[in-house]
C-alpha atoms as a PDB file:
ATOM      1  CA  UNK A   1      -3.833 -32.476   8.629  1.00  0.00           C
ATOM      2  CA  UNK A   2      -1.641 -29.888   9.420  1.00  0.00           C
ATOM      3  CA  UNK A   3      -0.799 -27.068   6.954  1.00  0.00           C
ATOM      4  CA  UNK A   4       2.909 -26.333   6.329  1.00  0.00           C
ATOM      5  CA  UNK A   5       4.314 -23.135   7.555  1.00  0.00           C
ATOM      6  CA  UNK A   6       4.641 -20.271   4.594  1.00  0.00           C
ATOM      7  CA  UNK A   7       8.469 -19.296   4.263  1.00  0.00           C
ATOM      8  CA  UNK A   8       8.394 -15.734   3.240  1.00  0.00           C
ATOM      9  CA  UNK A   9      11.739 -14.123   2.607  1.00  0.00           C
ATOM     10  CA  UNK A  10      11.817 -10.166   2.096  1.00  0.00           C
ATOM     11  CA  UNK A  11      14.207  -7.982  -0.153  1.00  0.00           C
ATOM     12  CA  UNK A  12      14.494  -4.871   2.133  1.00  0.00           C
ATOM     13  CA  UNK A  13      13.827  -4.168   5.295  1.00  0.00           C
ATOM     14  CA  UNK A  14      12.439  -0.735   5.026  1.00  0.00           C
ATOM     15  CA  UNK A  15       8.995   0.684   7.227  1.00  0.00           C
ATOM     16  CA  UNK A  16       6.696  -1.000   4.554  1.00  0.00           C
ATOM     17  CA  UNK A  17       8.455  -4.277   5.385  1.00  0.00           C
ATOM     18  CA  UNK A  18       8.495  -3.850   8.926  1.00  0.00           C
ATOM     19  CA  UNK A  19       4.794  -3.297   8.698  1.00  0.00           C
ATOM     20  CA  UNK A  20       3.519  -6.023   6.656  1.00  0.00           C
ATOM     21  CA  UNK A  21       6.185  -8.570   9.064  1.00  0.00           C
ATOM     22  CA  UNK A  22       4.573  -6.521  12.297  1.00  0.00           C
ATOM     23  CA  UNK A  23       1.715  -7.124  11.481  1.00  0.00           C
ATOM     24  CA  UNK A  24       1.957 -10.776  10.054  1.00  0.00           C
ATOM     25  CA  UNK A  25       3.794 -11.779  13.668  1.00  0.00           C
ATOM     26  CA  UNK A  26       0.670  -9.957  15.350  1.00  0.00           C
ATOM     27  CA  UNK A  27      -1.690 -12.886  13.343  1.00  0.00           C
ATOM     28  CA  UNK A  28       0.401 -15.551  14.665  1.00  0.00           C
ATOM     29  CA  UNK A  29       3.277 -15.784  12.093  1.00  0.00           C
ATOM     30  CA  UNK A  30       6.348 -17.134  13.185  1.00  0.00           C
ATOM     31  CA  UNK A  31       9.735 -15.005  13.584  1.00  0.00           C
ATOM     32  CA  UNK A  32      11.775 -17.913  11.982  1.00  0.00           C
ATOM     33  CA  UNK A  33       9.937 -18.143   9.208  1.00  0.00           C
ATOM     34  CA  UNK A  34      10.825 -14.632   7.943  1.00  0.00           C
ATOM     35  CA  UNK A  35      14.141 -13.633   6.186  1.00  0.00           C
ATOM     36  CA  UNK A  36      14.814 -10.297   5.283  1.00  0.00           C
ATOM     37  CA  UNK A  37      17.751  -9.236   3.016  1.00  0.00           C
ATOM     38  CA  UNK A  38      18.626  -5.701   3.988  1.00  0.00           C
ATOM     39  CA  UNK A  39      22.048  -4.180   2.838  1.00  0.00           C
ATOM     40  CA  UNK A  40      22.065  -1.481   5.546  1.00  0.00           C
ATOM     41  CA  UNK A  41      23.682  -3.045   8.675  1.00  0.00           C
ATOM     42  CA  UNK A  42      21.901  -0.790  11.699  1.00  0.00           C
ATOM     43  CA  UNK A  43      18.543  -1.414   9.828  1.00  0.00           C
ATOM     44  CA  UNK A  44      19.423  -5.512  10.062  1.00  0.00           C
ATOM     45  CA  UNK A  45      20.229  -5.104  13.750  1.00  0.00           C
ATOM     46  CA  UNK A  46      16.885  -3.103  14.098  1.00  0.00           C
ATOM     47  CA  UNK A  47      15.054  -5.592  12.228  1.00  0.00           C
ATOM     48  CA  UNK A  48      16.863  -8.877  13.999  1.00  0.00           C
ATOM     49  CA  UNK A  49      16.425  -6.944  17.639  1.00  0.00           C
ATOM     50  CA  UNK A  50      12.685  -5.504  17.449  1.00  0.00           C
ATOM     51  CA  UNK A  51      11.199  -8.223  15.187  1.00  0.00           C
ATOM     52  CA  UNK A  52      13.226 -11.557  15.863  1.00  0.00           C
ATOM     53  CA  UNK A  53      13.359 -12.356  12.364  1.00  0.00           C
ATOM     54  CA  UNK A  54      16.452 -14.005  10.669  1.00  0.00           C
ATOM     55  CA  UNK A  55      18.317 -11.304   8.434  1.00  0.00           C
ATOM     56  CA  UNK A  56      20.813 -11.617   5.934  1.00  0.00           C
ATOM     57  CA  UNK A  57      23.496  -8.848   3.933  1.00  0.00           C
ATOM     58  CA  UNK A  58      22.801 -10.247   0.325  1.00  0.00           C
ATOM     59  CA  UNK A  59      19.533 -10.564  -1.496  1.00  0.00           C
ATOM     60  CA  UNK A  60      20.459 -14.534  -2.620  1.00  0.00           C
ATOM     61  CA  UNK A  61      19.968 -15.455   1.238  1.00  0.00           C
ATOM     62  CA  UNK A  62      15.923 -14.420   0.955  1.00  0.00           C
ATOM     63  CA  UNK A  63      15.583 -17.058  -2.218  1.00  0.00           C
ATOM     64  CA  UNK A  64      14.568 -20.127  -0.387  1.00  0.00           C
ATOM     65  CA  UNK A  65      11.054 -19.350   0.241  1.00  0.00           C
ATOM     66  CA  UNK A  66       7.757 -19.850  -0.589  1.00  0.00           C
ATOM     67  CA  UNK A  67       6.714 -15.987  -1.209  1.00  0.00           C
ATOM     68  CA  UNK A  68       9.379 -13.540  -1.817  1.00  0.00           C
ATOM     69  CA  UNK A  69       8.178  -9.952  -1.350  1.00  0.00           C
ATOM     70  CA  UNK A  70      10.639  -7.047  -3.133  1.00  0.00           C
ATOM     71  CA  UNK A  71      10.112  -4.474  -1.037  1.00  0.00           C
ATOM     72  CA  UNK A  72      13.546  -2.185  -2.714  1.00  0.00           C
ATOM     73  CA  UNK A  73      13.120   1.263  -3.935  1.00  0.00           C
ATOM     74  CA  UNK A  74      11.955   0.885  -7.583  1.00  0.00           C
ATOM     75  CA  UNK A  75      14.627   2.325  -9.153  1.00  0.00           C
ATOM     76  CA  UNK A  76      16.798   0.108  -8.217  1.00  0.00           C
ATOM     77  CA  UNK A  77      14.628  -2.594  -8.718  1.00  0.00           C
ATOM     78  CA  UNK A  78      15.841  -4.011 -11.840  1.00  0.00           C
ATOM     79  CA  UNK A  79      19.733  -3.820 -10.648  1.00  0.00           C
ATOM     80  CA  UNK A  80      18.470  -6.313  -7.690  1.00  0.00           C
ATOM     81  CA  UNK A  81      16.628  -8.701  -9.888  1.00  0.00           C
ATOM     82  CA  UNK A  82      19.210  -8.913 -12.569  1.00  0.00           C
ATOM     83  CA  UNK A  83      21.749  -9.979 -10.184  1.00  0.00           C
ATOM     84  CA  UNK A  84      19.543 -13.150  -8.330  1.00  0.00           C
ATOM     85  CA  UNK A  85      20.087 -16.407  -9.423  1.00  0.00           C
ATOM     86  CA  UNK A  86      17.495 -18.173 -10.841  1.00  0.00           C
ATOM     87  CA  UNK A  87      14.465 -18.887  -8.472  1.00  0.00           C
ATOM     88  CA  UNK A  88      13.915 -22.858  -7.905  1.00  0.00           C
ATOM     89  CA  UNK A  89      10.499 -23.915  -7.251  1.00  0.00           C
ATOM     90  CA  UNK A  90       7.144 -22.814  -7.207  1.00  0.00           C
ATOM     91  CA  UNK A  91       7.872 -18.996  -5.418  1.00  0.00           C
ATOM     92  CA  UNK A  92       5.437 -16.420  -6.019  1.00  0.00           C
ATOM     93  CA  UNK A  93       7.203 -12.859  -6.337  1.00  0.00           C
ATOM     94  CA  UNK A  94       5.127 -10.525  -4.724  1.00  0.00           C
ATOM     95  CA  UNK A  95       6.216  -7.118  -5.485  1.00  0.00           C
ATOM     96  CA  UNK A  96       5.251  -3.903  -3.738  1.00  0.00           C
ATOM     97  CA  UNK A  97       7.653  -1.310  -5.775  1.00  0.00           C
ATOM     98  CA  UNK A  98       5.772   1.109  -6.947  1.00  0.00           C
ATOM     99  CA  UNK A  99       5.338   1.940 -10.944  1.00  0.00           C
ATOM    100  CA  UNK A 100       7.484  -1.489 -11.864  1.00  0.00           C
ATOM    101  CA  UNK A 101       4.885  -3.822 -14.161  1.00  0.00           C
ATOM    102  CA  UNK A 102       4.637  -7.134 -13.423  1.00  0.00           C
ATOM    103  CA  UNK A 103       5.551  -8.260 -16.688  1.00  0.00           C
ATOM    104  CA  UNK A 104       9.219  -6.503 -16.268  1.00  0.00           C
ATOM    105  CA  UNK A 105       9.589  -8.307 -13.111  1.00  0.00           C
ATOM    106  CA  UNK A 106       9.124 -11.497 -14.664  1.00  0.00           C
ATOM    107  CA  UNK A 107      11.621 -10.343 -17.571  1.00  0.00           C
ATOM    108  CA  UNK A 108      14.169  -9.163 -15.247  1.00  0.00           C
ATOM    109  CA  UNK A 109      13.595 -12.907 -13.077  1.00  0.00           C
ATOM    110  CA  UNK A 110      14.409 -14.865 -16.153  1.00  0.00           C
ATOM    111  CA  UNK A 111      10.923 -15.340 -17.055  1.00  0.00           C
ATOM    112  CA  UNK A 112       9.485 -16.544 -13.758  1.00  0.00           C
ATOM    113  CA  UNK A 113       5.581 -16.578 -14.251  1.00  0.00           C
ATOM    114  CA  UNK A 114       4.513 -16.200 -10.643  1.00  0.00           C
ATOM    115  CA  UNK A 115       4.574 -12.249 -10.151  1.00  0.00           C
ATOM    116  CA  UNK A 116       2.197 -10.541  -7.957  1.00  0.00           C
ATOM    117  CA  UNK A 117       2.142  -6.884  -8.468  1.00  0.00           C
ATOM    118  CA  UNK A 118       0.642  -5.015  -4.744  1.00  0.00           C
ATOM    119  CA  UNK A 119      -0.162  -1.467  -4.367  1.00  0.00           C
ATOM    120  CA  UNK A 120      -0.246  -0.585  -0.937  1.00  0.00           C
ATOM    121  CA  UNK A 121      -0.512   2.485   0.904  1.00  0.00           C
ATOM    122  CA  UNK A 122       1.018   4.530   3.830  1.00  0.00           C
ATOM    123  CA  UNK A 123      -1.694   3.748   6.094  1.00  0.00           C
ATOM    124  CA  UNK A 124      -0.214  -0.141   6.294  1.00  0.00           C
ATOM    125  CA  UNK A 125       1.879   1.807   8.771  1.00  0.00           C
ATOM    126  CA  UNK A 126      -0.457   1.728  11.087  1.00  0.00           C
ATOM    127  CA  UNK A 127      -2.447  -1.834  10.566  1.00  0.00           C
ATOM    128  CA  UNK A 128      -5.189   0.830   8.287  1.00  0.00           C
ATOM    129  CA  UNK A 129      -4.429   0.074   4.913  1.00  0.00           C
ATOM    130  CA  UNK A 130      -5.835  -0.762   1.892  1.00  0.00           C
ATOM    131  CA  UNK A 131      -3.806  -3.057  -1.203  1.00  0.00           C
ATOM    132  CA  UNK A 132      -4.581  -3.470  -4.624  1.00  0.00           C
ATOM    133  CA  UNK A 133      -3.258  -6.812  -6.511  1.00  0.00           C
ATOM    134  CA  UNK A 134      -2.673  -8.237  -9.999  1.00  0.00           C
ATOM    135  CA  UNK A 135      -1.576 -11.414 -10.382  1.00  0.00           C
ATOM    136  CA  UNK A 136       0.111 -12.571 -13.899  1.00  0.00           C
ATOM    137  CA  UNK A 137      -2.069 -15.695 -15.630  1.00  0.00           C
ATOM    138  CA  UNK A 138       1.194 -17.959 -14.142  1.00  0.00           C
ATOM    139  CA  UNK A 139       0.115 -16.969 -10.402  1.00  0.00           C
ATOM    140  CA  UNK A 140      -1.630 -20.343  -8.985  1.00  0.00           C
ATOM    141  CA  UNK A 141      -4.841 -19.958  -6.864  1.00  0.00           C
ATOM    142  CA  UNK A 142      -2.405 -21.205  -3.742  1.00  0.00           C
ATOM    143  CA  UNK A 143      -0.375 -18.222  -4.795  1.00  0.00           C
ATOM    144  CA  UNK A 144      -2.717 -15.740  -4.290  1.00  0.00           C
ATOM    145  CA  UNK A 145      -4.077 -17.252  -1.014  1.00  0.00           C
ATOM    146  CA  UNK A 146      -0.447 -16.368   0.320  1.00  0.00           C
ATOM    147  CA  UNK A 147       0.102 -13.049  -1.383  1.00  0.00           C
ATOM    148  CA  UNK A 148      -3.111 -11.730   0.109  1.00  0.00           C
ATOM    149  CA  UNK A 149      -2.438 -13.237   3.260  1.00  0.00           C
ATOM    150  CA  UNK A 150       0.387 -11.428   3.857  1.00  0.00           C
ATOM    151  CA  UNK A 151      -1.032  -8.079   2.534  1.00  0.00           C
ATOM    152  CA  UNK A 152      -3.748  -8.567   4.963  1.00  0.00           C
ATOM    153  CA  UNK A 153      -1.725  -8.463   7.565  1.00  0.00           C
ATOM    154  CA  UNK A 154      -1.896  -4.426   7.185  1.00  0.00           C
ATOM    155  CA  UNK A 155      -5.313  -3.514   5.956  1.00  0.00           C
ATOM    156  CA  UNK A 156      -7.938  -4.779   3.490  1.00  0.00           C
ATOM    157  CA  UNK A 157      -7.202  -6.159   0.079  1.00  0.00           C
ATOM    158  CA  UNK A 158      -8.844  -6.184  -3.309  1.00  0.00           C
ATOM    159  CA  UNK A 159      -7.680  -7.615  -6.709  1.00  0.00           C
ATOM    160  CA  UNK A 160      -8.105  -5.978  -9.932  1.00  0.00           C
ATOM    161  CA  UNK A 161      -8.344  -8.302 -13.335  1.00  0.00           C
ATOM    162  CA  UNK A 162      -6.215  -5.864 -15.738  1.00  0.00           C
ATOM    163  CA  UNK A 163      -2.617  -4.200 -14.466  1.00  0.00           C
ATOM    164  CA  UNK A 164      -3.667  -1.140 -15.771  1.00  0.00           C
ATOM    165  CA  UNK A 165      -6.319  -0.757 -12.992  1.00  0.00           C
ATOM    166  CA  UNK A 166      -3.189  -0.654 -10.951  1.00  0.00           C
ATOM    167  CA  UNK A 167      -2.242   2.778 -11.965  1.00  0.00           C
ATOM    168  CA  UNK A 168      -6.058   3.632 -10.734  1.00  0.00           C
ATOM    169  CA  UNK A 169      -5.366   2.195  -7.779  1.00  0.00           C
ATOM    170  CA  UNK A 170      -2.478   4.255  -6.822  1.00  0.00           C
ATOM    171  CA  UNK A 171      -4.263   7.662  -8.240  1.00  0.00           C
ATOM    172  CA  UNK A 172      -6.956   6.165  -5.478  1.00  0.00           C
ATOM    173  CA  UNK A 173      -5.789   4.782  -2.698  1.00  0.00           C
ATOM    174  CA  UNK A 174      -1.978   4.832  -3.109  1.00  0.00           C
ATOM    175  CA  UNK A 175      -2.051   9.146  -3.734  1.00  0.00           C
ATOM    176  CA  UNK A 176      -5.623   9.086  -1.651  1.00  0.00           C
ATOM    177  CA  UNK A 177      -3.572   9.365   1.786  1.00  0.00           C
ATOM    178  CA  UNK A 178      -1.962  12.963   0.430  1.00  0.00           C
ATOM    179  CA  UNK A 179      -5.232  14.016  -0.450  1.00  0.00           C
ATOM    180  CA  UNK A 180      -6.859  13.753   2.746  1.00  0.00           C
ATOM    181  CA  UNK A 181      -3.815  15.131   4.540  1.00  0.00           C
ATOM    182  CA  UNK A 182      -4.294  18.494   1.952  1.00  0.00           C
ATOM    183  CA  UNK A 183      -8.155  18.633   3.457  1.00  0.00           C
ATOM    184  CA  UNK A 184      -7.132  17.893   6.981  1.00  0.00           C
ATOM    185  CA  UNK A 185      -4.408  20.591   6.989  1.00  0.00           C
ATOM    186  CA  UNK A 186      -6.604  22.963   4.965  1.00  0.00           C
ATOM    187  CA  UNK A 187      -9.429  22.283   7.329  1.00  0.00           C
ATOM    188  CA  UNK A 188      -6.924  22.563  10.557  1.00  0.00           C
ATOM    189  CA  UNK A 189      -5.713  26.390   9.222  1.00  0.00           C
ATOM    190  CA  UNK A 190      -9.643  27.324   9.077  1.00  0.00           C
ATOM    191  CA  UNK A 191     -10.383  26.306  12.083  1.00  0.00           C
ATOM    192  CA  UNK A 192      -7.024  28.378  13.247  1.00  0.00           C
ATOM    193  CA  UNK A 193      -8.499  31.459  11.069  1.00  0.00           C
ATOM    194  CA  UNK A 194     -11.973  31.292  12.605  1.00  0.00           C
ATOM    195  CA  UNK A 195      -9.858  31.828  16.351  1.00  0.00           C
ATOM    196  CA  UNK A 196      -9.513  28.203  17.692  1.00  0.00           C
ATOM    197  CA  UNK A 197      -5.948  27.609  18.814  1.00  0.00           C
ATOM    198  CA  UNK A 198      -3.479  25.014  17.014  1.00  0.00           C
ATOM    199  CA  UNK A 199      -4.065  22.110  19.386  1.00  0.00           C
ATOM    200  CA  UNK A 200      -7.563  22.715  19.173  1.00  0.00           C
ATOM    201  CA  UNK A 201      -7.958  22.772  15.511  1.00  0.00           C
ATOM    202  CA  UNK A 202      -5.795  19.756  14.568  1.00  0.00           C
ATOM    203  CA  UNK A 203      -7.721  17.441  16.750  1.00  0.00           C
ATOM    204  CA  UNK A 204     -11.298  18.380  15.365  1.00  0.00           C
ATOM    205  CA  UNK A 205     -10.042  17.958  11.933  1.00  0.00           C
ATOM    206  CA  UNK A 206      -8.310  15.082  12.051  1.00  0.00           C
ATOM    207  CA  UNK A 207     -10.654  12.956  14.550  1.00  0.00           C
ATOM    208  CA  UNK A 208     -13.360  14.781  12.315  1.00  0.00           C
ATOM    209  CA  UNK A 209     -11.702  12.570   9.264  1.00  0.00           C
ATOM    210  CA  UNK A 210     -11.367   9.725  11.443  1.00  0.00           C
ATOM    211  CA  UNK A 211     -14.963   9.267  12.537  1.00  0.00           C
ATOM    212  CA  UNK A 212     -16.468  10.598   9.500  1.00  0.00           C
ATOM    213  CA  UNK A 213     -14.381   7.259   7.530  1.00  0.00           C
ATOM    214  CA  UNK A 214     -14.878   5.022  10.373  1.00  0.00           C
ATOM    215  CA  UNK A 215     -19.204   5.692  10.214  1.00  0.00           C
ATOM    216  CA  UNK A 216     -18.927   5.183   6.416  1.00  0.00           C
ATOM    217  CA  UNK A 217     -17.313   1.589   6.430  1.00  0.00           C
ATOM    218  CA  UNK A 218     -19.516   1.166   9.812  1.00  0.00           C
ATOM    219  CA  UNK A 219     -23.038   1.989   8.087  1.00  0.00           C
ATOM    220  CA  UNK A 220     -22.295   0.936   4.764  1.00  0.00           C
ATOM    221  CA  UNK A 221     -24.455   3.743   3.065  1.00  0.00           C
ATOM    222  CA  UNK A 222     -23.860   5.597  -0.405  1.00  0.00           C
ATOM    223  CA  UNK A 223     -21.448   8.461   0.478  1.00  0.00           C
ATOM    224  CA  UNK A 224     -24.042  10.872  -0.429  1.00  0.00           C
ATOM    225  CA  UNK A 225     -26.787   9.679   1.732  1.00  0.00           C
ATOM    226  CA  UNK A 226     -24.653  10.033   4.659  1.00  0.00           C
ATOM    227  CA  UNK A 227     -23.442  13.516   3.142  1.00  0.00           C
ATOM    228  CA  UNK A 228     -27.559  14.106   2.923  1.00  0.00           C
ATOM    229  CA  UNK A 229     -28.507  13.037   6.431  1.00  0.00           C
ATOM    230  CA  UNK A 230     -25.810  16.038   8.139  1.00  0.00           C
ATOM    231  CA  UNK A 231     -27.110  18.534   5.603  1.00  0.00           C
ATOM    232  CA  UNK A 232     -29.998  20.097   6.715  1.00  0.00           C
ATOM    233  CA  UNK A 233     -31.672  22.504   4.624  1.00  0.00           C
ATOM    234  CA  UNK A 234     -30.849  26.288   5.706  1.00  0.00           C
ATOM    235  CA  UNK A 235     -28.269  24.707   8.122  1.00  0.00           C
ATOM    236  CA  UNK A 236     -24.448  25.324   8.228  1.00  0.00           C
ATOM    237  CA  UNK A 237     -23.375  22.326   6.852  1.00  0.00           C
ATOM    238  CA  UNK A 238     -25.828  23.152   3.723  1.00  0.00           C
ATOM    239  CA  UNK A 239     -23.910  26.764   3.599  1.00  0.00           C
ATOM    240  CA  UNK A 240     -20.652  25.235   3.661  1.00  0.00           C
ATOM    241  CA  UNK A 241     -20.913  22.401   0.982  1.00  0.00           C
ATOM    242  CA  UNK A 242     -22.552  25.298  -1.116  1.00  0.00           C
ATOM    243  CA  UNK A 243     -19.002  27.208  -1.141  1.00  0.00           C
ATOM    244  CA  UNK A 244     -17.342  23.728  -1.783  1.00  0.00           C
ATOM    245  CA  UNK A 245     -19.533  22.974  -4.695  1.00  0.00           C
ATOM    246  CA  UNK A 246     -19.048  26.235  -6.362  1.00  0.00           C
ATOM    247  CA  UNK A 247     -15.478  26.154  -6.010  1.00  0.00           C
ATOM    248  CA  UNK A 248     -15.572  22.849  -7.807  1.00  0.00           C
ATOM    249  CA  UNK A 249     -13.821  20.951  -5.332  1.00  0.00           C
ATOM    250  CA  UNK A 250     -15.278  17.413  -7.231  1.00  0.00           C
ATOM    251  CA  UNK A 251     -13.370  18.470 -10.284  1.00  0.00           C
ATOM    252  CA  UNK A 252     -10.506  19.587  -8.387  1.00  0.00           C
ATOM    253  CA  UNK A 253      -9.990  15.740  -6.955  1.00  0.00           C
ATOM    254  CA  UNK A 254     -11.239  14.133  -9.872  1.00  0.00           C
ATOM    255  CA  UNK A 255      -8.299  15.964 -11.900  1.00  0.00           C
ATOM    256  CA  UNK A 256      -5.726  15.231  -9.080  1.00  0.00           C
ATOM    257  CA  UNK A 257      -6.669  11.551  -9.662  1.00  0.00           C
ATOM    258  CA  UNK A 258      -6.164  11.557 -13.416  1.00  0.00           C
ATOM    259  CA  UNK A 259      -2.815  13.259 -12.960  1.00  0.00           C
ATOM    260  CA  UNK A 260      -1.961  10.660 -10.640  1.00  0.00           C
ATOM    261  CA  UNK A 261      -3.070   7.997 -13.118  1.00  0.00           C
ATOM    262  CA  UNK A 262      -0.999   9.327 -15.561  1.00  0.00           C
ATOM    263  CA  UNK A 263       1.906   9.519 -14.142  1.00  0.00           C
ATOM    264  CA  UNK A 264       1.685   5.893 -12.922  1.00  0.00           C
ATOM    265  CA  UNK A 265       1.370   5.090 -16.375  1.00  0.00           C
ATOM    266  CA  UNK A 266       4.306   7.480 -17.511  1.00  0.00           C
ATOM    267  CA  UNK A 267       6.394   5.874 -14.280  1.00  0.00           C
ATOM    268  CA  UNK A 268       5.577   2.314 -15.345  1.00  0.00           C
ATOM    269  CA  UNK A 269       6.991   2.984 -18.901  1.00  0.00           C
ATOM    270  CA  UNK A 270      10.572   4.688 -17.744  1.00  0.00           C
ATOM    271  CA  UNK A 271      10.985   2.450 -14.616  1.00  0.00           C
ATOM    272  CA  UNK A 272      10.585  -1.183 -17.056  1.00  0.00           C
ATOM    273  CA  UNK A 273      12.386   0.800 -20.074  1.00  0.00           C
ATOM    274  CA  UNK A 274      15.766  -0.987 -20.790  1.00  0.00           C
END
């Protein structure tokens, strides 16, 4: 039996966009069975030239799809939705606008129950990155086959059962990316203060980051046995995680993340606020 194509249709054709379509044609994806609203004209000739997709001035040309990803700045969000015409059919609306709840999408769409709310993060850029999802109790299993196919497309996936885990998400994963930059540029001006030139220092702390991530998901051990295995007693590494432990650097992120989960929160209720 052969399996009908999935008709996605974007709203915006900005570099998450582009990502998640790059990396959907990569898997095999057809061109023609992407539409992408975009108001901006060079970015529709940019989209239409690099990616072959069909694209489209207004937002009611994306509608006649099976998945419809809003991919608009969320503040102007709402001002998009609002002016759509009812969706027809069985679409599942699968948001990745930061802050905007689920529920207000479905509010703003007349009601429509299948809302996906997706969290991704910067590092979809480059095929690296991780989504969380939250489907509304109107998204069908079918529906969340397709949203997390196309998420995939970018990174790994994970759903969460309550929306509220999705401002935890974005403390996480969505913030996360600043986080590490902060360590890899902190780490980069030590390594400049202890005499190594620029060039030098950027690429041991950032391929430092790199393979230090890239053995954790390989070996699949507790952080803190692979923190124990480099740390041996009277060594350097022992001396140095020393400092960082009495300078409470666990605190220090663990507070960064609770900011960050608060102001998701705080974001959620101004950006759904009518």
């Amino acid at each position: 039996m052969t399996t009908k194509p999935m008709k996605i249709g974007f709203i915006g054709g900005g570099n998450m966009a582009v990502a998640l379509i790059g990396g959907m044609l990569k898997r095999g994806y057809a061109a023609g069975d992407i539409v992408v609203a975009e108001p901006v004209e060079t970015q529709r000739a940019s989209l239409s030239h690099e990616l072959g997709v069909q694209v489209e001035e207004s937002a009611a040309a994306a509608l006649r799809v099976d998945v419809l990803v809003l991919a608009v700045k969320p503040q102007v969000l709402r001002q998009v939705l609002t002016g759509l015409p009812t969706l027809d059919g069985p679409v599942c609306v699968l948001s990745i606008a930061a802050g905007i709840r689920a529920g207000d999408i479905s509010r703003w769409l007349n009601g429509h129950a299948a809302v996906v709310r997706a969290m991704p993060n910067t590092p979809a850029l480059v095929g690296a990155g991780i989504t969380g999802l939250y489907a509304l109790p109107g998204v069908s299993a079918a529906q969340r086959r397709q949203a997390e196919a196309i998420l995939s497309a970018v990174g790994q996936t994970v759903w969460v059962a309550a929306e509220g885990q999705i401002d935890a998400v974005t403390a996480i994963s969505g913030s996360g990316p600043a986080y590490v930059f902060l360590f890899i540029e902190a780490l980069e001006a030590a390594g400049r203060d202890l005499g190594l030139d620029a060039e030098t220092a950027r690429a041991l702390a950032v391929q430092t980051f790199y393979g230090a991530a890239a053995l954790a998901l390989q070996d699949g051990s507790e952080p803190a046995e692979l923190r124990a295995r480099v740390t041996s007693k009277g060594g350097t590494t022992e001396r140095g995680v020393a400092e960082l432990e009495a300078h409470q650097v666990r605190a220090a992120i663990a507070a960064a993340a609770r900011a960050a989960d608060a102001r998701a929160r705080e974001l959620g209720d101004i950006l759904g606020a009518d």
